[in-house]
C-alpha atoms as a PDB file:
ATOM      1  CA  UNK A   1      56.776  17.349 -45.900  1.00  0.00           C
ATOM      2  CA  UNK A   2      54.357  17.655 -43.376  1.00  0.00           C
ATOM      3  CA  UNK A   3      51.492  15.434 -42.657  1.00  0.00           C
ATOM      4  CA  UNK A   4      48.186  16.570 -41.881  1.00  0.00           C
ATOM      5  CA  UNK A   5      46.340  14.036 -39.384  1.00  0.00           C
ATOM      6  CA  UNK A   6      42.353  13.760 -39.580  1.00  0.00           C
ATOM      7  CA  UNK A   7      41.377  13.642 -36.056  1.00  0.00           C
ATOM      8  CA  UNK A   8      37.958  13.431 -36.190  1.00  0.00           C
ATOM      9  CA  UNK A   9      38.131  10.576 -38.867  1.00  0.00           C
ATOM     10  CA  UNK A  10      40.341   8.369 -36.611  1.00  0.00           C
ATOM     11  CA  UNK A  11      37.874   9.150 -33.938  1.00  0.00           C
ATOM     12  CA  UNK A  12      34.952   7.864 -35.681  1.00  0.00           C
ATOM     13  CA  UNK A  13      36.740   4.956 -37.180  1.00  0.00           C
ATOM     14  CA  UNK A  14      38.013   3.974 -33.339  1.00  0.00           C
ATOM     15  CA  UNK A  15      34.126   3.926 -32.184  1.00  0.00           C
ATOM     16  CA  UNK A  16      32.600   2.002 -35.241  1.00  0.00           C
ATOM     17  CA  UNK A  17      34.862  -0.712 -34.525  1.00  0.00           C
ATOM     18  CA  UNK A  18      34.440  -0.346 -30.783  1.00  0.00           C
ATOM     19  CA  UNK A  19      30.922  -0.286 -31.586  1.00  0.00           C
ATOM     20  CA  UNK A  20      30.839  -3.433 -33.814  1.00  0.00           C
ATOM     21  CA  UNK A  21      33.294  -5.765 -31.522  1.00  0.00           C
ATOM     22  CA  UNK A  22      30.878  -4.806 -28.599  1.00  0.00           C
ATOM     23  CA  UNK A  23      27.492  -5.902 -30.724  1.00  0.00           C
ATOM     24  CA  UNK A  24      29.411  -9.111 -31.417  1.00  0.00           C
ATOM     25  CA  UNK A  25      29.955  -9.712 -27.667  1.00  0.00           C
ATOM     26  CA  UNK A  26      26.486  -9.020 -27.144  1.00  0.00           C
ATOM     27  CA  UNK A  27      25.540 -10.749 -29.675  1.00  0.00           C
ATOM     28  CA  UNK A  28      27.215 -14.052 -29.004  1.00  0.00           C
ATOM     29  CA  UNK A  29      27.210 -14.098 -24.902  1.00  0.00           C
ATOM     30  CA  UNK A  30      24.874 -16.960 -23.113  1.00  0.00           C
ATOM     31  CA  UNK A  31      23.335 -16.453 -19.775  1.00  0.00           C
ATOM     32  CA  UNK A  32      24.400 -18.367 -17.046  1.00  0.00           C
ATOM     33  CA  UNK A  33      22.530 -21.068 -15.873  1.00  0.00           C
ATOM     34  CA  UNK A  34      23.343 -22.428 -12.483  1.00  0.00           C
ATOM     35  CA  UNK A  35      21.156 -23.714  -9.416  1.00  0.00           C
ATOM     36  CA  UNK A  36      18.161 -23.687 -11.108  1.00  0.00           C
ATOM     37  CA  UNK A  37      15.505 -26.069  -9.695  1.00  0.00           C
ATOM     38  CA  UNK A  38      13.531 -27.024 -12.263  1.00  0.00           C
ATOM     39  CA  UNK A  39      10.903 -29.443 -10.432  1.00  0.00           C
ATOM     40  CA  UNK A  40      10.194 -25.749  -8.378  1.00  0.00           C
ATOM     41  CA  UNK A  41       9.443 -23.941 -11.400  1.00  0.00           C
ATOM     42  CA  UNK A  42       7.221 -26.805 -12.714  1.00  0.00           C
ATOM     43  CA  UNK A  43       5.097 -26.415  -9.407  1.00  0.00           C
ATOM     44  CA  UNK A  44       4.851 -22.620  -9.711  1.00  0.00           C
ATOM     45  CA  UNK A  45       3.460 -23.248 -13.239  1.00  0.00           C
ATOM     46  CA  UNK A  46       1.067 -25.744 -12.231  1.00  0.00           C
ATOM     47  CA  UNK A  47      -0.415 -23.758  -9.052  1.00  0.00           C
ATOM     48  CA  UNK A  48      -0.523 -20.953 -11.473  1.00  0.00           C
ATOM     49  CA  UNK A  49      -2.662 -22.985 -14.118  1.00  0.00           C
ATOM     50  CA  UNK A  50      -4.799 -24.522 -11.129  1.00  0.00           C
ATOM     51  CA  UNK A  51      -5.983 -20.922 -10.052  1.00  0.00           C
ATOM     52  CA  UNK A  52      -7.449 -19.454 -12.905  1.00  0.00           C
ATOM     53  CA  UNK A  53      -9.456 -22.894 -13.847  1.00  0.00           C
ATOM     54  CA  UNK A  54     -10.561 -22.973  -9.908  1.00  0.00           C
ATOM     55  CA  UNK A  55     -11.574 -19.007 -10.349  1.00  0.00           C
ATOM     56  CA  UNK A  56     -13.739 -19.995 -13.603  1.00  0.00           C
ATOM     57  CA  UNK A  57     -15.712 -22.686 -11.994  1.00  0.00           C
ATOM     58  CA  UNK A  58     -16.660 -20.052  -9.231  1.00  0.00           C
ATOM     59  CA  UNK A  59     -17.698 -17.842 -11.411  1.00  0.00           C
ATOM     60  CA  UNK A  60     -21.367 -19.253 -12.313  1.00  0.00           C
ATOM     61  CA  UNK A  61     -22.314 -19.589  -8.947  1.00  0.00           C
ATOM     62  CA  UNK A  62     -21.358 -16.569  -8.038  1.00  0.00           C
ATOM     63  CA  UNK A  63     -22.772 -14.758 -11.103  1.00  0.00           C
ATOM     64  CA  UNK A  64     -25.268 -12.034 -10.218  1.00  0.00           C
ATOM     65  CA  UNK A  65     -27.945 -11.301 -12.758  1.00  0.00           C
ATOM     66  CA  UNK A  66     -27.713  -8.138 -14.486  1.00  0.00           C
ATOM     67  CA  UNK A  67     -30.753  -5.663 -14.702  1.00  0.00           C
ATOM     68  CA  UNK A  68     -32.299  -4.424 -18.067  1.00  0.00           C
ATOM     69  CA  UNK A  69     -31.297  -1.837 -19.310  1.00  0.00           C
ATOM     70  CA  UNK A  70     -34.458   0.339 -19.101  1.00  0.00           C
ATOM     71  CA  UNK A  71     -34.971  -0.673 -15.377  1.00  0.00           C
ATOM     72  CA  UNK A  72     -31.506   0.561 -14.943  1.00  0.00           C
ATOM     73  CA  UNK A  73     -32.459   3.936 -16.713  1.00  0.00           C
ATOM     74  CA  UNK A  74     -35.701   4.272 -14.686  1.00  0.00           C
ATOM     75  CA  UNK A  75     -33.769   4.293 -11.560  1.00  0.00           C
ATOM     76  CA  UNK A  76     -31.433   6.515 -13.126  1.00  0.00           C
ATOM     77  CA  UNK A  77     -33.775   8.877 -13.876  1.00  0.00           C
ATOM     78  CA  UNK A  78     -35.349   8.926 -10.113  1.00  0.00           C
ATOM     79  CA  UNK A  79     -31.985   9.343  -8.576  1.00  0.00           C
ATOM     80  CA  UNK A  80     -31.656  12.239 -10.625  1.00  0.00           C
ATOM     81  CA  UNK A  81     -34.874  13.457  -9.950  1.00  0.00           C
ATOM     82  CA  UNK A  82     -34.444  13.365  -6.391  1.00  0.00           C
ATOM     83  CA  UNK A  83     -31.461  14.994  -6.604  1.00  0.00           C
ATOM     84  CA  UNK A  84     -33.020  18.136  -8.460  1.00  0.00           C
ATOM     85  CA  UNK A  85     -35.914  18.627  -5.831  1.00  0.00           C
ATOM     86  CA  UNK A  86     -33.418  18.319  -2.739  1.00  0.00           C
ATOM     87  CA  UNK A  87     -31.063  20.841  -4.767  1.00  0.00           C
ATOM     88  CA  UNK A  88     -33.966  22.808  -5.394  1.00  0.00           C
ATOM     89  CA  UNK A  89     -35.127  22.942  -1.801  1.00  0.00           C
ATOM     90  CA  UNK A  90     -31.574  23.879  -0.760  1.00  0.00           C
ATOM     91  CA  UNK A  91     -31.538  27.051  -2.889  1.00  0.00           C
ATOM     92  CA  UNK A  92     -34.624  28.389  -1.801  1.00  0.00           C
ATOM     93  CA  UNK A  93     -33.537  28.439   1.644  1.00  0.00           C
ATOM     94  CA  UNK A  94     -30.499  29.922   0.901  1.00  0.00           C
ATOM     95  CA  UNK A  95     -32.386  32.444  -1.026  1.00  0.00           C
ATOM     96  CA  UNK A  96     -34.311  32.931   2.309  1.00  0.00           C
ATOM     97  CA  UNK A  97     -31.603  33.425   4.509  1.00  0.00           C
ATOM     98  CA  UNK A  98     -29.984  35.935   2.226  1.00  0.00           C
ATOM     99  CA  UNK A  99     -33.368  38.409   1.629  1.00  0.00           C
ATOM    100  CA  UNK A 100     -33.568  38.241   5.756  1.00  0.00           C
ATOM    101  CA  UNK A 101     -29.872  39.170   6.241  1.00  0.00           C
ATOM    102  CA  UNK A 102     -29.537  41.409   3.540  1.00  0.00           C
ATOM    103  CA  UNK A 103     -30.565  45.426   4.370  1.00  0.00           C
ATOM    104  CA  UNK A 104     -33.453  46.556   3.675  1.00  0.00           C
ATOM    105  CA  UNK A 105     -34.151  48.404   0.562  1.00  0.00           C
ATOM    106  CA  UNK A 106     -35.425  52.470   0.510  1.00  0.00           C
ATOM    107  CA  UNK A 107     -39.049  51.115  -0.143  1.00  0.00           C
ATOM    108  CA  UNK A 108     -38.926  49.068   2.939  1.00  0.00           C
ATOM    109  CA  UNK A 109     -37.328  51.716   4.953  1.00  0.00           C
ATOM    110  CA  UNK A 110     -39.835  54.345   4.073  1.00  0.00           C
ATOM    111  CA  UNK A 111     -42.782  51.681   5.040  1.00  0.00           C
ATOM    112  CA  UNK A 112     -41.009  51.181   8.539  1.00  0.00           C
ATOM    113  CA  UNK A 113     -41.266  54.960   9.512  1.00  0.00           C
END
C-alpha cells in the first residue's frame, strides 16, 4: 500500500515547535552584565537630579509677569488695525499704477482728439 505524506502538516508542526523552543530561549536568557561601574551611574543620576531642582529655583527670579488678557487683545486689535490701513494704502497705489498703464478707453480717446 501506498502512503500518502501530508506535507504541509509536517511543515506547520516543524515551525510550532521551532516557534515554541525559540520563545523558551527568549524567554529564559539573562543579559550579560560585565564592567559595569556602578559608582559612575550613581553620579550620572545624581547630576541629573541636581539640574532640574537648580532649574526650579531659577525659575521665580526669572519669571516675567504675564499681561491681561484684554491688554493683550487691545494690542491685538491695533496690530491688526495697522495692518489693514498699510494693506489698504498698498492697493490703492497699485490700483493707480494700473489705470495709468492701462490704455485708454474709446471715451478718453475721443476727448484727446
Amino acid at each position: 500500500m501506498a502512503v500518502t505524506r501530508l506535507e504541509r502538516k509536517g511543515r506547520k508542526n516543524k515551525n510550532v515547535a521551532k516557534k515554541r523552543v525559540n520563545a523558551m530561549k527568549r524567554l529564559a536568557t539573562k543579559p550579560v552584565i560585565k564592567n559595569i561601574d556602578v559608582e559612575a551611574i550613581k553620579a550620572e543620576f545624581e547630576a541629573g537630579a541636581a539640574k532640574p531642582a537648580a532649574k526650579a529655583k531659577k525659575a521665580p527670579k526669572a519669571k516675567k509677569e504675564k499681561a491681561p488678557v484684554e491688554e493683550v487683545k487691545a494690542e491685538a486689535t491695533e496690530v491688526v488695525e495697522e495692518v489693514k490701513e498699510e494693506a489698504t494704502e498698498v492697493v490703492e497705489e497699485v490700483k493707480e499704477e494700473v489705470a495709468a498703464e492701462a490704455p485708454a478707453t474709446e471715451e478718453e480717446k475721443k476727448e484727446e482728439e
